[in-house]
Protein backbone atom coordinates (compact mmCIF):
# COMPACT_ATOMS: atom_id res chain seq x y z
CA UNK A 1 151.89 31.35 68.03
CA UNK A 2 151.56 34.82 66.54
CA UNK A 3 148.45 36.74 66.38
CA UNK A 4 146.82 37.61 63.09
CA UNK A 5 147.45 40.97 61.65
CA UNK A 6 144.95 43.25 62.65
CA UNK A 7 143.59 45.01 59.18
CA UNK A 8 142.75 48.43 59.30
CA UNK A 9 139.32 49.55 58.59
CA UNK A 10 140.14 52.90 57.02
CA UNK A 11 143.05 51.41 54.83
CA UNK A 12 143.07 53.49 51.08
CA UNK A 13 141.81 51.11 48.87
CA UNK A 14 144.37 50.73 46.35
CA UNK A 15 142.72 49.60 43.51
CA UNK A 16 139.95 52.45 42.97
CA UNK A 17 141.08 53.20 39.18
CA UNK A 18 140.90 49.59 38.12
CA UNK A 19 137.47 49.05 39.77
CA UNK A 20 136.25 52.59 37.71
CA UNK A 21 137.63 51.40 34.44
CA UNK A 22 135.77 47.79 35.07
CA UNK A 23 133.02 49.72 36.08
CA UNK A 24 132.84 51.98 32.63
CA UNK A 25 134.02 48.87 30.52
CA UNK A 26 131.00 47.11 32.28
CA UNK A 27 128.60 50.10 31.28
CA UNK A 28 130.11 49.48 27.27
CA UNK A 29 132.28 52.22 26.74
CA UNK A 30 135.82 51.90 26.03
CA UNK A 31 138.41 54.12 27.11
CA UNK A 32 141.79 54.79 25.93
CA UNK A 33 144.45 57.85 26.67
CA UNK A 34 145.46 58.97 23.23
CA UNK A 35 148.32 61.70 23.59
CA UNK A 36 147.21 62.79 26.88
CA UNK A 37 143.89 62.98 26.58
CA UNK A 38 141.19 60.37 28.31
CA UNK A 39 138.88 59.11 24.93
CA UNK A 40 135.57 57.84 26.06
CA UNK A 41 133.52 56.08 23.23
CA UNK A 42 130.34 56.42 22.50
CA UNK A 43 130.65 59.73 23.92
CA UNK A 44 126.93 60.56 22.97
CA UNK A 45 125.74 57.80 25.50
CA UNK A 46 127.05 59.03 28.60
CA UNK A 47 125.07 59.93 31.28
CA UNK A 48 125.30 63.13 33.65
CA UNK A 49 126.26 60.92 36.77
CA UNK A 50 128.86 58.89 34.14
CA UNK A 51 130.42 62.34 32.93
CA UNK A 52 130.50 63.18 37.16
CA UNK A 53 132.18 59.92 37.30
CA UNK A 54 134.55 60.26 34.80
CA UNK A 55 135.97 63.74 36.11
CA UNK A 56 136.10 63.08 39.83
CA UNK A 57 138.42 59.23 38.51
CA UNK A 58 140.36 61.27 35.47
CA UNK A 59 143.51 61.40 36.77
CA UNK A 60 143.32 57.97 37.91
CA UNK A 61 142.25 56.95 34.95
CA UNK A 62 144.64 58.66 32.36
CA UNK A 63 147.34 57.20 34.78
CA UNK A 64 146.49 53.50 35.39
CA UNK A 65 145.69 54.04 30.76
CA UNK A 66 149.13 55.06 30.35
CA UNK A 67 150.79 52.70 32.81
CA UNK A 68 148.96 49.68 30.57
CA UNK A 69 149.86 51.33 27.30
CA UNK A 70 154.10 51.20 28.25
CA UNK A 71 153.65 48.16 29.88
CA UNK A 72 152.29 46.66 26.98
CA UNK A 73 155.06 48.05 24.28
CA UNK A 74 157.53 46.66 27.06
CA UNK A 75 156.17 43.33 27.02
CA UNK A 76 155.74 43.20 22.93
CA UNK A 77 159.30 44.28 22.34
């Protein structure tokens, strides 16, 4: 019999965008990439520590957005 698969503590946790877009979705605002650019509605109700948030996941965001947004089209067509 085999042993189990040890799992690494310090693994990178591959699912950190999804669990910040739940988390702002959660919080009420919606978020969409719209040519480029991350869109955060209601803008005016964002927090300091959201905006902080929001900058250090951007990236993440904008790319897991986009990824959605083709995968979508790809699926309607």
């Amino acid at each position: 019999m085999a042993a189990p698969a040890l799992i690494e503590v310090n693994t990178p946790d591959p699912f950190p965008a999804m669990r910040a877009l739940n988390r702002m979705r959660a919080a009420g605002f919606t978020l969409e990439v719209d040519d480029g650019r991350l869109m955060v509605e209601p803008l005016s109700r964002l927090s300091e520590e959201q905006r902080r948030f929001i900058r250090a996941h951007k990236p993440a965001l904008v790319a897991l957005l986009t990824d959605a947004e083709t995968v979508y089209r790809a699926l309607v067509q």
